[in-house]
PDB file of N, CA and C in Angstrom:
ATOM      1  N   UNK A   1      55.677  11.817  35.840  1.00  0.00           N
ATOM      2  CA  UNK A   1      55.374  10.970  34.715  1.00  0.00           C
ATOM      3  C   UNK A   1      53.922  10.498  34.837  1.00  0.00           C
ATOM      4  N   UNK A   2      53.067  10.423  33.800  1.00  0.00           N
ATOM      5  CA  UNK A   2      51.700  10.220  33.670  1.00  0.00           C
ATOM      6  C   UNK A   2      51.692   8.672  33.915  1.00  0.00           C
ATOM      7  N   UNK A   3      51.081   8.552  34.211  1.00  0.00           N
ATOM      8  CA  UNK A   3      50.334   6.503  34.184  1.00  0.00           C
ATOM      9  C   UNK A   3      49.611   6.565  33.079  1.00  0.00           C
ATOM     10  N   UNK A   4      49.514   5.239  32.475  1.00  0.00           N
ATOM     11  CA  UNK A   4      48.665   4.670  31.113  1.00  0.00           C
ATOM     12  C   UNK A   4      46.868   4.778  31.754  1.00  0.00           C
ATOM     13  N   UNK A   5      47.074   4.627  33.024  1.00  0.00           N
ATOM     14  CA  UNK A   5      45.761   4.840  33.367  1.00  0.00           C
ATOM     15  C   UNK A   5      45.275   6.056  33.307  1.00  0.00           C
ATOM     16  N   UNK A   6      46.004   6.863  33.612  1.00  0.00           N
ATOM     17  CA  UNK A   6      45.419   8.665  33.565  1.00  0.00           C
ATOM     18  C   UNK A   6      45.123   9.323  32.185  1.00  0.00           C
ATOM     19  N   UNK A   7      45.504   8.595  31.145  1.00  0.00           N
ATOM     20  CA  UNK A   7      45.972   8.542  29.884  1.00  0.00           C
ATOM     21  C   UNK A   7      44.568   8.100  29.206  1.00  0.00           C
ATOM     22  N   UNK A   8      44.227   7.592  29.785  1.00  0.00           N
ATOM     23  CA  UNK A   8      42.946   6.545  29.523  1.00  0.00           C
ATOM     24  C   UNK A   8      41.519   6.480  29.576  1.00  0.00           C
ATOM     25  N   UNK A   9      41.724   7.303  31.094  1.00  0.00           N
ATOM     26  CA  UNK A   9      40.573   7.866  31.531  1.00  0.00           C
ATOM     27  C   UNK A   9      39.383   8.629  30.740  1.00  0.00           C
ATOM     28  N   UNK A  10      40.146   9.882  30.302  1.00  0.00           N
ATOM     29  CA  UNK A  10      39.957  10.275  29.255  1.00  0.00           C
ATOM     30  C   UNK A  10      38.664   9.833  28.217  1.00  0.00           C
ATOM     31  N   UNK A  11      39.503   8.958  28.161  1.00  0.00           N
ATOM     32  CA  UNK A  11      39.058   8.081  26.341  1.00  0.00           C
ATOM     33  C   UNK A  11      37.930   7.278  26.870  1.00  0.00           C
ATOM     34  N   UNK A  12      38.147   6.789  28.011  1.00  0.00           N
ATOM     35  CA  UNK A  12      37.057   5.938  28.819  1.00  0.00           C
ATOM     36  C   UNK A  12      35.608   6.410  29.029  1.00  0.00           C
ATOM     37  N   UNK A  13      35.985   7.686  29.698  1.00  0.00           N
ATOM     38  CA  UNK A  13      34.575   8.452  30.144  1.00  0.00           C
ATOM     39  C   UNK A  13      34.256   8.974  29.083  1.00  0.00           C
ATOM     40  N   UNK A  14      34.403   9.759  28.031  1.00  0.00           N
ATOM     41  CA  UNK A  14      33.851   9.596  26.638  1.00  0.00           C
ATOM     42  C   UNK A  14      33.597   8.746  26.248  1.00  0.00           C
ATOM     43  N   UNK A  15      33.541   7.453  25.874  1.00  0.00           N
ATOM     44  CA  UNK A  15      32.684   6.623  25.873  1.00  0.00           C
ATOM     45  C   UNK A  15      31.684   6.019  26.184  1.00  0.00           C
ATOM     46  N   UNK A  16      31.707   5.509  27.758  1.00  0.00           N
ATOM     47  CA  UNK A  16      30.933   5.729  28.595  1.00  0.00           C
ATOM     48  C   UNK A  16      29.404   6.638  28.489  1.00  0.00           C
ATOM     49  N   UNK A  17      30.383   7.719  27.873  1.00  0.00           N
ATOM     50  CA  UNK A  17      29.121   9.117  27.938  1.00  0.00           C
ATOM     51  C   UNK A  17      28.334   8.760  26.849  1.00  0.00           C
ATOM     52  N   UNK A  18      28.998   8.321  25.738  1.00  0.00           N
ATOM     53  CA  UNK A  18      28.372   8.416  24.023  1.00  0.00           C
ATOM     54  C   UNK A  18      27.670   7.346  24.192  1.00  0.00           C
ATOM     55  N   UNK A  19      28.069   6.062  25.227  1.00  0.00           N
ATOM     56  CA  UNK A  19      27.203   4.645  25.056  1.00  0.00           C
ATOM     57  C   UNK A  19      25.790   4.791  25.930  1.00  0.00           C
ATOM     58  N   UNK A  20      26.393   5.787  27.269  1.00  0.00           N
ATOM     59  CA  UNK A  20      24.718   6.565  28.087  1.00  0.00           C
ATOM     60  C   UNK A  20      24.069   6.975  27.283  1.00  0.00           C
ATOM     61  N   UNK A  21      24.617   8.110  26.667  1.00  0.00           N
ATOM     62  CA  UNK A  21      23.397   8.562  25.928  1.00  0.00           C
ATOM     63  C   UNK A  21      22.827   8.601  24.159  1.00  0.00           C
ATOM     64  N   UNK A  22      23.239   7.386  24.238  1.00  0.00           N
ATOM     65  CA  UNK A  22      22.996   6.990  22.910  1.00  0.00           C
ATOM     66  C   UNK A  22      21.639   6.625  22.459  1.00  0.00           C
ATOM     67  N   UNK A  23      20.996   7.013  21.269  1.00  0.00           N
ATOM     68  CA  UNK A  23      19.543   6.727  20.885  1.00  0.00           C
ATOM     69  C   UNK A  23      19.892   5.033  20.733  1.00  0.00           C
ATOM     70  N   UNK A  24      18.878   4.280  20.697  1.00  0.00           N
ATOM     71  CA  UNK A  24      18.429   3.075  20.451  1.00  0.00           C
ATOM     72  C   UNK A  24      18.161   2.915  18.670  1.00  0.00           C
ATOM     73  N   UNK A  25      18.054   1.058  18.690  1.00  0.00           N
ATOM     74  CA  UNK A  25      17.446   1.119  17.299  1.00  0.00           C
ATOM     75  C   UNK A  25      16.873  -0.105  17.334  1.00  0.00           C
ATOM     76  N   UNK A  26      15.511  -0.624  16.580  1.00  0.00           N
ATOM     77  CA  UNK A  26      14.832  -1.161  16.737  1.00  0.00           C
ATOM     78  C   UNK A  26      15.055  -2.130  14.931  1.00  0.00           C
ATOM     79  N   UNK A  27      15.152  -3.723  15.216  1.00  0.00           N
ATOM     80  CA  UNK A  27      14.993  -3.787  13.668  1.00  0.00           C
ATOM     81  C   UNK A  27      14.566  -5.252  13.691  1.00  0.00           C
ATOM     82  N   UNK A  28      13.660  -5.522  12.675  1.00  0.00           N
ATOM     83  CA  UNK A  28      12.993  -6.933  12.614  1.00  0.00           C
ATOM     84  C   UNK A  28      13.069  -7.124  11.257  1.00  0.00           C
ATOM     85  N   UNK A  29      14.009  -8.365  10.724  1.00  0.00           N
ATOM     86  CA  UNK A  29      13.773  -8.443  10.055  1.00  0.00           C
ATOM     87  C   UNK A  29      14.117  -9.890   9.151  1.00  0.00           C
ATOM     88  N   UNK A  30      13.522 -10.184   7.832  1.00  0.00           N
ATOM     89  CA  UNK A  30      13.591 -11.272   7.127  1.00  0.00           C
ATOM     90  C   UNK A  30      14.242 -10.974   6.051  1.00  0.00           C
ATOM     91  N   UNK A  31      15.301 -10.222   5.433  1.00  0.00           N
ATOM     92  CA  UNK A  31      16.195  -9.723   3.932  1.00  0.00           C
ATOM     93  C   UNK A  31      15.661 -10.685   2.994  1.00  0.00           C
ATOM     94  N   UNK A  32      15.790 -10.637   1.974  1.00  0.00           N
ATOM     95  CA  UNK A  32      15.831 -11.225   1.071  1.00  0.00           C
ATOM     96  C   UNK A  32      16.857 -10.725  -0.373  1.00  0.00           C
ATOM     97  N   UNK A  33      17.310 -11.553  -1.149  1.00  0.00           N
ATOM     98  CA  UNK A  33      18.313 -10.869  -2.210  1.00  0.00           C
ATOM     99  C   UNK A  33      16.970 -10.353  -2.918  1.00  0.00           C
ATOM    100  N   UNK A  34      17.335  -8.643  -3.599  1.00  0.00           N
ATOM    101  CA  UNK A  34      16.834  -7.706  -4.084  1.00  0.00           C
ATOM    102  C   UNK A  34      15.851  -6.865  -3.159  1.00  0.00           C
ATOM    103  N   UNK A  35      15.212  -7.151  -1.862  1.00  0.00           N
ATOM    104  CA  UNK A  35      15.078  -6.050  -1.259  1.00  0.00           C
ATOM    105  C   UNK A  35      15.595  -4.865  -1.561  1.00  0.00           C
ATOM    106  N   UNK A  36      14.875  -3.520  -1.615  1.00  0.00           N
ATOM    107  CA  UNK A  36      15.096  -2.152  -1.727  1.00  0.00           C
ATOM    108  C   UNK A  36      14.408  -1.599  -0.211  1.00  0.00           C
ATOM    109  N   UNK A  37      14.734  -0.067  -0.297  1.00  0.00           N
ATOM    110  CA  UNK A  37      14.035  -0.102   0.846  1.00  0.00           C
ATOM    111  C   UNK A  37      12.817   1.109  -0.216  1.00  0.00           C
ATOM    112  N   UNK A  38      11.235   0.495   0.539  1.00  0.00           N
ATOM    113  CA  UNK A  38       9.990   1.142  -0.323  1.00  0.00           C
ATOM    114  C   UNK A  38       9.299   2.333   1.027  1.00  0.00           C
ATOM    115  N   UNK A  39      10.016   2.446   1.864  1.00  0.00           N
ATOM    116  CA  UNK A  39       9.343   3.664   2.492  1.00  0.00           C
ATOM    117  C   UNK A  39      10.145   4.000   3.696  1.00  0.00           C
ATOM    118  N   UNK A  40      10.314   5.207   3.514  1.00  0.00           N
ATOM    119  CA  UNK A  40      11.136   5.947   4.803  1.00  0.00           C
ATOM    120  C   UNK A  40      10.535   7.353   5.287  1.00  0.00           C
ATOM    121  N   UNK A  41      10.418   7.224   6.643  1.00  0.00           N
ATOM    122  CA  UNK A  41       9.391   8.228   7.197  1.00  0.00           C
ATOM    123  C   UNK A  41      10.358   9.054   8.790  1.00  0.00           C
ATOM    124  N   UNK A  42      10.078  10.255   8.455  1.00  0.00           N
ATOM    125  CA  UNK A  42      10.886  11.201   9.676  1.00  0.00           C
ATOM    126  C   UNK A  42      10.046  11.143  10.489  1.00  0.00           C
ATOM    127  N   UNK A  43      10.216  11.162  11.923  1.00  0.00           N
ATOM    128  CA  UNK A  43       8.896  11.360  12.504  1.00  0.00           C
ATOM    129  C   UNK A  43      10.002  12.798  13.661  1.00  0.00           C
ATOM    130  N   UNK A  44       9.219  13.879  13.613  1.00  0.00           N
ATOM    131  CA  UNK A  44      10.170  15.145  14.023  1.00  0.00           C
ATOM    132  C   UNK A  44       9.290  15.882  14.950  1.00  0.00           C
ATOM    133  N   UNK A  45       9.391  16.113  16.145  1.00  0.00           N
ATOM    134  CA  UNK A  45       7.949  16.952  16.801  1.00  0.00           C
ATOM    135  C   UNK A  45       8.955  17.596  18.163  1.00  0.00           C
ATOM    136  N   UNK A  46       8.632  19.102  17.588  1.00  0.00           N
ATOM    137  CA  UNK A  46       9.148  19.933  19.131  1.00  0.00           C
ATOM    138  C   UNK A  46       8.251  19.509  20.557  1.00  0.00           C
ATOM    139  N   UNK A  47       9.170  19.800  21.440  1.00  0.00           N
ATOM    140  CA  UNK A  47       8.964  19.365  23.067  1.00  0.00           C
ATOM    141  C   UNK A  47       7.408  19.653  22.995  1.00  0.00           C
ATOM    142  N   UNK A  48       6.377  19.885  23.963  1.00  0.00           N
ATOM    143  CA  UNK A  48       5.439  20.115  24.478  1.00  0.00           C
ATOM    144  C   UNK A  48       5.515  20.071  25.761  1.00  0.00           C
ATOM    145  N   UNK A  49       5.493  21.467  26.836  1.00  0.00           N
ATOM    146  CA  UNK A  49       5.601  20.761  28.048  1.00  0.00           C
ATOM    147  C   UNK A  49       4.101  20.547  28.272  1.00  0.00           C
ATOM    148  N   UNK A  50       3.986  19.764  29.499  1.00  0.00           N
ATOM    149  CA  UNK A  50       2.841  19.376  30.242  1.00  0.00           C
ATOM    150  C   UNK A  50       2.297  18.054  29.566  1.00  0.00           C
ATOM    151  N   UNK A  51       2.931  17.474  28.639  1.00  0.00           N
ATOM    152  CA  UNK A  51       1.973  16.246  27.330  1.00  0.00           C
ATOM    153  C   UNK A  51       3.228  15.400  27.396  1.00  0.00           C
ATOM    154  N   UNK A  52       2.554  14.363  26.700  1.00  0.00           N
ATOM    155  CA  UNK A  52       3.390  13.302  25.978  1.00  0.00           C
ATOM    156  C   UNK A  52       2.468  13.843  24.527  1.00  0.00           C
ATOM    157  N   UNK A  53       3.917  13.105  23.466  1.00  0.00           N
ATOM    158  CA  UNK A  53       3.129  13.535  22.337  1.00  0.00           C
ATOM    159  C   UNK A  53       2.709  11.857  21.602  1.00  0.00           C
ATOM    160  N   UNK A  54       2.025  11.890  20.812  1.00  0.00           N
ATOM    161  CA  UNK A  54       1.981  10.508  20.043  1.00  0.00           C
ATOM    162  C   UNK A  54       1.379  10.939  18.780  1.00  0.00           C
ATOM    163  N   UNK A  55       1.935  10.404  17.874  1.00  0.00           N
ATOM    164  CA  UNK A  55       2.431  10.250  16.507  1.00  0.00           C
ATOM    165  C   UNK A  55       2.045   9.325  16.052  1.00  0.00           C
ATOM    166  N   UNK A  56       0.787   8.355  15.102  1.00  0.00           N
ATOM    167  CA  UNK A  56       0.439   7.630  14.448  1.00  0.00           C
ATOM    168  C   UNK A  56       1.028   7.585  12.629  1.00  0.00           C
ATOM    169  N   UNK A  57       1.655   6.205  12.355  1.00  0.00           N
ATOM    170  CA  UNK A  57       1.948   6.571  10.705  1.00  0.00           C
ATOM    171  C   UNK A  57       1.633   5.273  10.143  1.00  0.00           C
ATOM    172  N   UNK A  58       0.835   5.407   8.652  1.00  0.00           N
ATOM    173  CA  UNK A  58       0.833   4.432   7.985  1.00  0.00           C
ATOM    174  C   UNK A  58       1.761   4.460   6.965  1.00  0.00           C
ATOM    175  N   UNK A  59       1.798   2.967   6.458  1.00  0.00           N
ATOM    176  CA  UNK A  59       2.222   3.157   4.998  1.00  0.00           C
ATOM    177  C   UNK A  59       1.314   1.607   4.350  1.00  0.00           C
ATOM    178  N   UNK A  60       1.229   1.983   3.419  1.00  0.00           N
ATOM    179  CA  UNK A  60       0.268   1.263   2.722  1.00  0.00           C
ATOM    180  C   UNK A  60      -1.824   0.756   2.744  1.00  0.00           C
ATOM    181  N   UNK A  61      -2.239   0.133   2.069  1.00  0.00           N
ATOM    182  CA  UNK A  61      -1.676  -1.010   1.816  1.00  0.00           C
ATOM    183  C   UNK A  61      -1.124  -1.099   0.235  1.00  0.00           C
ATOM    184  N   UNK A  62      -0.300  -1.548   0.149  1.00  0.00           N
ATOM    185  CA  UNK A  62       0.783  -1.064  -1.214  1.00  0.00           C
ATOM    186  C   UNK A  62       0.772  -2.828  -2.007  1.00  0.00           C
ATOM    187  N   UNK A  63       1.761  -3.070  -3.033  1.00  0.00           N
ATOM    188  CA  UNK A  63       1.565  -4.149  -3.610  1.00  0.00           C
ATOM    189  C   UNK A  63       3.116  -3.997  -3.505  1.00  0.00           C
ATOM    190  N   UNK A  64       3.578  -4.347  -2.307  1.00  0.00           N
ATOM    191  CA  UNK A  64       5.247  -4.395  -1.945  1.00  0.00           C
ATOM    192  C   UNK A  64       4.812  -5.257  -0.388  1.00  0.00           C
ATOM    193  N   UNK A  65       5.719  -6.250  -0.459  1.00  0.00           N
ATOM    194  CA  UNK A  65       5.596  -7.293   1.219  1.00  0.00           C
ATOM    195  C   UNK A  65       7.014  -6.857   1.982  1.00  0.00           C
ATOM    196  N   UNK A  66       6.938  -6.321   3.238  1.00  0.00           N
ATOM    197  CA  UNK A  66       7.513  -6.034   4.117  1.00  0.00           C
ATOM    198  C   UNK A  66       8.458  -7.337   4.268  1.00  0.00           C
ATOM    199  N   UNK A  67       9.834  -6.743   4.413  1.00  0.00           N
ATOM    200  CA  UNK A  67      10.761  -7.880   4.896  1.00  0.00           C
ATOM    201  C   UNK A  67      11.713  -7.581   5.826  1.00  0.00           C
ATOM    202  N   UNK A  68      11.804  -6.367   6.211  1.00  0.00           N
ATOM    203  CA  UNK A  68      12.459  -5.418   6.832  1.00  0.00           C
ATOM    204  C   UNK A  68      12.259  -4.154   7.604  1.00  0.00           C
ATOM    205  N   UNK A  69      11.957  -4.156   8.892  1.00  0.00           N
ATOM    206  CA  UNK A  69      11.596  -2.950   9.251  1.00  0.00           C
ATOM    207  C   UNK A  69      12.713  -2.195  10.167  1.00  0.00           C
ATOM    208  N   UNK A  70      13.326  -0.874  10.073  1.00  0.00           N
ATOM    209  CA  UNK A  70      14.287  -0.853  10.855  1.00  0.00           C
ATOM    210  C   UNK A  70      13.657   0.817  11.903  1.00  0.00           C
ATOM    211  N   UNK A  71      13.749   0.820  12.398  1.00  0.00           N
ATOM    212  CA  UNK A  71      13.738   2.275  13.710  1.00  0.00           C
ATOM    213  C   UNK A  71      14.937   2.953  14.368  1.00  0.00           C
ATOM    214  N   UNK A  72      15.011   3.847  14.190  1.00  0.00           N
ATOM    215  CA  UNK A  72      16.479   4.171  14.830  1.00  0.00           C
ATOM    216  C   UNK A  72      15.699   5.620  15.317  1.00  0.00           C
ATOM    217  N   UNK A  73      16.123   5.661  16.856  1.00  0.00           N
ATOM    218  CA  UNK A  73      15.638   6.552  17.778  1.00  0.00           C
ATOM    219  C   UNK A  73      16.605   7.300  17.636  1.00  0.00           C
ATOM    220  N   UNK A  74      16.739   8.845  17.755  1.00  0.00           N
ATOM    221  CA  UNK A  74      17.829   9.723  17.371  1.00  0.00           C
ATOM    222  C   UNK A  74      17.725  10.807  18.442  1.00  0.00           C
ATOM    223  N   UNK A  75      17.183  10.405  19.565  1.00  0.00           N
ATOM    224  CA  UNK A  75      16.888  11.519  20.866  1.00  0.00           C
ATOM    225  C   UNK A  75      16.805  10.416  22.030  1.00  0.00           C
ATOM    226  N   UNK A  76      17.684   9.536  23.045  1.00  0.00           N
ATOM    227  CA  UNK A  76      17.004   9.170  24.059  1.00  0.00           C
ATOM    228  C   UNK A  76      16.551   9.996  24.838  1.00  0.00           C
ATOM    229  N   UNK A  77      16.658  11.489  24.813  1.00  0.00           N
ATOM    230  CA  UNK A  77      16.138  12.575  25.946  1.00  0.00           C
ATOM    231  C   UNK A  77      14.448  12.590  25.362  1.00  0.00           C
ATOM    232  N   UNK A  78      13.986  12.579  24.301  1.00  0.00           N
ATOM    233  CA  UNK A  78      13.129  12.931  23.903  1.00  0.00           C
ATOM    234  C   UNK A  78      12.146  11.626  23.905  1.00  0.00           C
ATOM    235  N   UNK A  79      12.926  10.593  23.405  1.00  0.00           N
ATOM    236  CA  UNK A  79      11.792   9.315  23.016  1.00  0.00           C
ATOM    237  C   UNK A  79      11.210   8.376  23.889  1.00  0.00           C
ATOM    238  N   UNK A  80      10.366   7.672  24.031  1.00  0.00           N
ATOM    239  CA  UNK A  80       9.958   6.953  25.164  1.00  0.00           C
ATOM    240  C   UNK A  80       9.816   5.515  24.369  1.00  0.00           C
ATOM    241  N   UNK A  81       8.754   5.649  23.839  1.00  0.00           N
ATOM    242  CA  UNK A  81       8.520   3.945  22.935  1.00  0.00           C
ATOM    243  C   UNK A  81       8.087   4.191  21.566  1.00  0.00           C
ATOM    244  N   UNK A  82       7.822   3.031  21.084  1.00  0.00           N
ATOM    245  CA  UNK A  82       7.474   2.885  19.366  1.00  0.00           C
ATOM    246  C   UNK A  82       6.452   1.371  19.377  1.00  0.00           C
ATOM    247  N   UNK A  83       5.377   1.296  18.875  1.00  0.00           N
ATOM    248  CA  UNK A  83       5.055   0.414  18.534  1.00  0.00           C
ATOM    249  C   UNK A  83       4.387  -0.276  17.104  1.00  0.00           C
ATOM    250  N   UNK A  84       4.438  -1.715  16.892  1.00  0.00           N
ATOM    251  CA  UNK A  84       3.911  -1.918  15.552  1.00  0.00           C
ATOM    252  C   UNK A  84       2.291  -2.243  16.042  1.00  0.00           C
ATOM    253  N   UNK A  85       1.355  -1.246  14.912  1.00  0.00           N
ATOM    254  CA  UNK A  85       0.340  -1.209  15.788  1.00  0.00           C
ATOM    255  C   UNK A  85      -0.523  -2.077  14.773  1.00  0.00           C
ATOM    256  N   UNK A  86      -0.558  -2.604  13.724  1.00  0.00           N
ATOM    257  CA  UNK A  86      -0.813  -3.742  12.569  1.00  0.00           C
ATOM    258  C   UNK A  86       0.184  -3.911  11.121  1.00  0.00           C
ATOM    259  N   UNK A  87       0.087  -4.552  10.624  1.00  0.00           N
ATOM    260  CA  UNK A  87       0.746  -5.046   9.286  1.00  0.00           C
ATOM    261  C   UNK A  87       2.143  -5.437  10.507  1.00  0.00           C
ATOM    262  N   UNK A  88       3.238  -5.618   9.435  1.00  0.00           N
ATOM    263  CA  UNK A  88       4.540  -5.390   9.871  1.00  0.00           C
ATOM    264  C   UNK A  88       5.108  -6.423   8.580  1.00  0.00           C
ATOM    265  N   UNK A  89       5.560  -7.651   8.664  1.00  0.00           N
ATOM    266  CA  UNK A  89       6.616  -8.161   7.918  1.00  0.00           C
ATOM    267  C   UNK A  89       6.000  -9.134   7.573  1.00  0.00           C
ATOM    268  N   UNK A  90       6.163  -9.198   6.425  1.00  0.00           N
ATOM    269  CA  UNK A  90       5.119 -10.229   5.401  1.00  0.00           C
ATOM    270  C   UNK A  90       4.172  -9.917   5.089  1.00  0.00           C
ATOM    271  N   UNK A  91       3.606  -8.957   5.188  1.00  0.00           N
ATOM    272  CA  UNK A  91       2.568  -8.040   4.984  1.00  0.00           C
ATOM    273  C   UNK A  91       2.645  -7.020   4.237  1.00  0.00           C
ATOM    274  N   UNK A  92       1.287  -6.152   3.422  1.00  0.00           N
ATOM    275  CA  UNK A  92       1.735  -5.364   2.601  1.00  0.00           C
ATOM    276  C   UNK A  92       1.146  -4.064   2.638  1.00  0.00           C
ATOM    277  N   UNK A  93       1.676  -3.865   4.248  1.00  0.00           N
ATOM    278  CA  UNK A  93       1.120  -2.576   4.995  1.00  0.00           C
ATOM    279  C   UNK A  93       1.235  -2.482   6.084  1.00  0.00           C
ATOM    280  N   UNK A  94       1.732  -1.861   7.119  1.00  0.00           N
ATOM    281  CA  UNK A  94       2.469  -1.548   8.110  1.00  0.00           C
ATOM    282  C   UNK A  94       1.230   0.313   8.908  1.00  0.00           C
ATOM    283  N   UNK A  95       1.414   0.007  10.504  1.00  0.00           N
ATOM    284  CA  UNK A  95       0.810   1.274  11.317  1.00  0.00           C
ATOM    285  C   UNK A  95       1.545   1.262  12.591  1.00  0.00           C
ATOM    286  N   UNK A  96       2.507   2.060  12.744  1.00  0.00           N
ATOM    287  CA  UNK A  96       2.912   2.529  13.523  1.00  0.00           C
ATOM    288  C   UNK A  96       2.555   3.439  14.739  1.00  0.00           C
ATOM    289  N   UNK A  97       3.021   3.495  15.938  1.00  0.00           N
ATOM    290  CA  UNK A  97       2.947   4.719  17.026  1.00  0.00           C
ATOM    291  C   UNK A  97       3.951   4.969  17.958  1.00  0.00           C
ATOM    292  N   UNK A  98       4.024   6.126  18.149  1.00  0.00           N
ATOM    293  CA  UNK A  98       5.175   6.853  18.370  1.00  0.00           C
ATOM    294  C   UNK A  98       4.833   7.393  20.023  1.00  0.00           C
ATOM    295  N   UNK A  99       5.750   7.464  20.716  1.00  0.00           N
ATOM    296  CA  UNK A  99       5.346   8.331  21.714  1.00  0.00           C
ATOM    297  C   UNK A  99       6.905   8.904  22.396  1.00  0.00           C
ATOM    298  N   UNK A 100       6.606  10.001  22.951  1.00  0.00           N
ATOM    299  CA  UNK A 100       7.387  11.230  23.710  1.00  0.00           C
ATOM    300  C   UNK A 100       7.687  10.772  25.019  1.00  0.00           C
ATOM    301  N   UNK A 101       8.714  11.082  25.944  1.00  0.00           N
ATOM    302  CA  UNK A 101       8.739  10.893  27.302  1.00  0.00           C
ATOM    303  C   UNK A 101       7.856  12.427  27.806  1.00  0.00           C
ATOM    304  N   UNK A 102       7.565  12.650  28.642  1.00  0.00           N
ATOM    305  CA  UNK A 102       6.505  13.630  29.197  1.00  0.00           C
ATOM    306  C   UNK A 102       7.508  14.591  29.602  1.00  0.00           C
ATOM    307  N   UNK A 103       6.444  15.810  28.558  1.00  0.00           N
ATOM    308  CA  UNK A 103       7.258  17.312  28.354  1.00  0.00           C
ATOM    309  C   UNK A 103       8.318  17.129  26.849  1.00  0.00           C
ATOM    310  N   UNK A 104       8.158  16.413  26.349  1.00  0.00           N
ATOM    311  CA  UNK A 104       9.362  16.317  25.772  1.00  0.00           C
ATOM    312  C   UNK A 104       8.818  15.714  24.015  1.00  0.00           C
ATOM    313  N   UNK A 105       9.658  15.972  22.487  1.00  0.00           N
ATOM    314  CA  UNK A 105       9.810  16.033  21.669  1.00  0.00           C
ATOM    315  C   UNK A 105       9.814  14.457  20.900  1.00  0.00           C
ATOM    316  N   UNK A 106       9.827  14.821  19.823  1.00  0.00           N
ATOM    317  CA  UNK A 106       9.998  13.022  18.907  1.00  0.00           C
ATOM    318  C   UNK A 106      11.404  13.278  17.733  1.00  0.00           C
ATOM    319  N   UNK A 107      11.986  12.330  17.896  1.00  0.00           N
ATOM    320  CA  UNK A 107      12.901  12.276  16.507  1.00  0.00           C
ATOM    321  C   UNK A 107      13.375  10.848  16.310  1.00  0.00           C
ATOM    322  N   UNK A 108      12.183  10.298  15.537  1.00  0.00           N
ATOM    323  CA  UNK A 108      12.572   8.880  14.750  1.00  0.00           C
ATOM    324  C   UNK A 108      13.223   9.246  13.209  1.00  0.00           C
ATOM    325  N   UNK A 109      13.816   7.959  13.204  1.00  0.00           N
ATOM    326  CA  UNK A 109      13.718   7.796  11.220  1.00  0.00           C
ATOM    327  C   UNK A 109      12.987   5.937  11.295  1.00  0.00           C
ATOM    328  N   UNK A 110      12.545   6.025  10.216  1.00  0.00           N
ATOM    329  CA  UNK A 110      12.363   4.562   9.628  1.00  0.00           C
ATOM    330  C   UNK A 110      12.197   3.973   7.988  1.00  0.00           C
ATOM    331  N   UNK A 111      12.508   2.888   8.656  1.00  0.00           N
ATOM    332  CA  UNK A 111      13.683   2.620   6.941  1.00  0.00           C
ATOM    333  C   UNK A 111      12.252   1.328   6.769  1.00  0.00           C
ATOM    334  N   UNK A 112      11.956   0.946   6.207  1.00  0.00           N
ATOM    335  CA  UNK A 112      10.990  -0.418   5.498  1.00  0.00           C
ATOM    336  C   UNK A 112      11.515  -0.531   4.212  1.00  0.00           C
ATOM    337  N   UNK A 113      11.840  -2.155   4.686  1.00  0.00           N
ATOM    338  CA  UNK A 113      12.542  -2.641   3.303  1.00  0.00           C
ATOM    339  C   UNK A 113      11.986  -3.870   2.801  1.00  0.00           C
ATOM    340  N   UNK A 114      11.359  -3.718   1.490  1.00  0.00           N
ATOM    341  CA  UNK A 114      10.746  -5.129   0.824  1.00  0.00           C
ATOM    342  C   UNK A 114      10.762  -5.437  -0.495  1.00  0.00           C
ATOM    343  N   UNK A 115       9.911  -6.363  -1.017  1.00  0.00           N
ATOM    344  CA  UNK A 115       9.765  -6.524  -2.412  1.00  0.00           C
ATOM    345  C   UNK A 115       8.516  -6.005  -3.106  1.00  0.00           C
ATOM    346  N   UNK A 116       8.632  -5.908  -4.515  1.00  0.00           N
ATOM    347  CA  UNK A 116       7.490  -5.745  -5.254  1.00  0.00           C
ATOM    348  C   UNK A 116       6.694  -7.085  -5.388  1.00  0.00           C
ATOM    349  N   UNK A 117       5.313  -7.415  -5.892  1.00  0.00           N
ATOM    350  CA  UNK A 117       4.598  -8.411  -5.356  1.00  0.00           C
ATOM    351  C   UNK A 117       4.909  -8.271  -7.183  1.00  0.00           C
ATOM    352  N   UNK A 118       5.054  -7.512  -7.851  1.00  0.00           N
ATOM    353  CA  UNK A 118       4.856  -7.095  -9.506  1.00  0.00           C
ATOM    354  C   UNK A 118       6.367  -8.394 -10.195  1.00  0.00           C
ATOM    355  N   UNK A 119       6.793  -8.509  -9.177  1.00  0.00           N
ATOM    356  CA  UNK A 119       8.545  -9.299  -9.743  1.00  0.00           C
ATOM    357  C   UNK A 119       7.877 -10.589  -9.031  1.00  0.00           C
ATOM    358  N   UNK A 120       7.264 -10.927  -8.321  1.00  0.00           N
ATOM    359  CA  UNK A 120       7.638 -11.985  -8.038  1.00  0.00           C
ATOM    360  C   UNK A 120       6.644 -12.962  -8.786  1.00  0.00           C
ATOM    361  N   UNK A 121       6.847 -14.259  -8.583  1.00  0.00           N
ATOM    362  CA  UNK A 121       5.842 -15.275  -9.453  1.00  0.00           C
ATOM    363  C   UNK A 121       6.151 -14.980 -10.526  1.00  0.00           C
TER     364      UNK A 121
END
């Protein structure tokens, strides 16, 4: 007869595994009612051995104020860091950078979510 523990195990270490190697997600933010989201950017780059890679992205400067920025890493084998490199939230323009763990590829998404400056006032 099996034990509930052997039963379990199973289900356990699959988890375990999916929560190891799970991408990260990065999100700052201030919502507001009617936020949309005004820019979404792939950031996608095969391995390179011998390099780290880095990836610079703008968006704006636009007549939309940041209230929302979200990052969702979709490779922990591949990704290393992300940074906000000016603008970000409350602002109406945002610069990003991206970087690779060494030898290795990029796969972000990012979501920016704000208002039109045209609705408000």
């Amino acid at each position: 007869m099996s034990s509930p523990v052997y039963l379990l195990l199973p289900l356990l270490l699959l988890l375990a595994a999916i929560l190891e190697s799970g991408a990260y997600r990065y999100e700052e933010c201030q919502r507001q009612p009617g936020d949309e989201i005004i820019w979404e950017y792939d950031v996608r780059r095969p391995y390179r051995l011998g390099a780290y890679q880095e990836v610079e992205a703008e968006y704006g400067p636009t007549r939309a104020i940041i209230t929302c920025i979200v990052i969702n890493s979709l490779s922990d084998e591949d990704n290393d860091s992300v940074w906000i490199m000016a603008g970000g939230l409350g602002q109406n323009f945002l610069k990003l950078k991206f970087r690779s763990k060494y030898s290795r590829g990029l796969r972000y998404k990012v979501f920016v979510y704000g208002q039109s400056m045209l609705r408000q006032g």
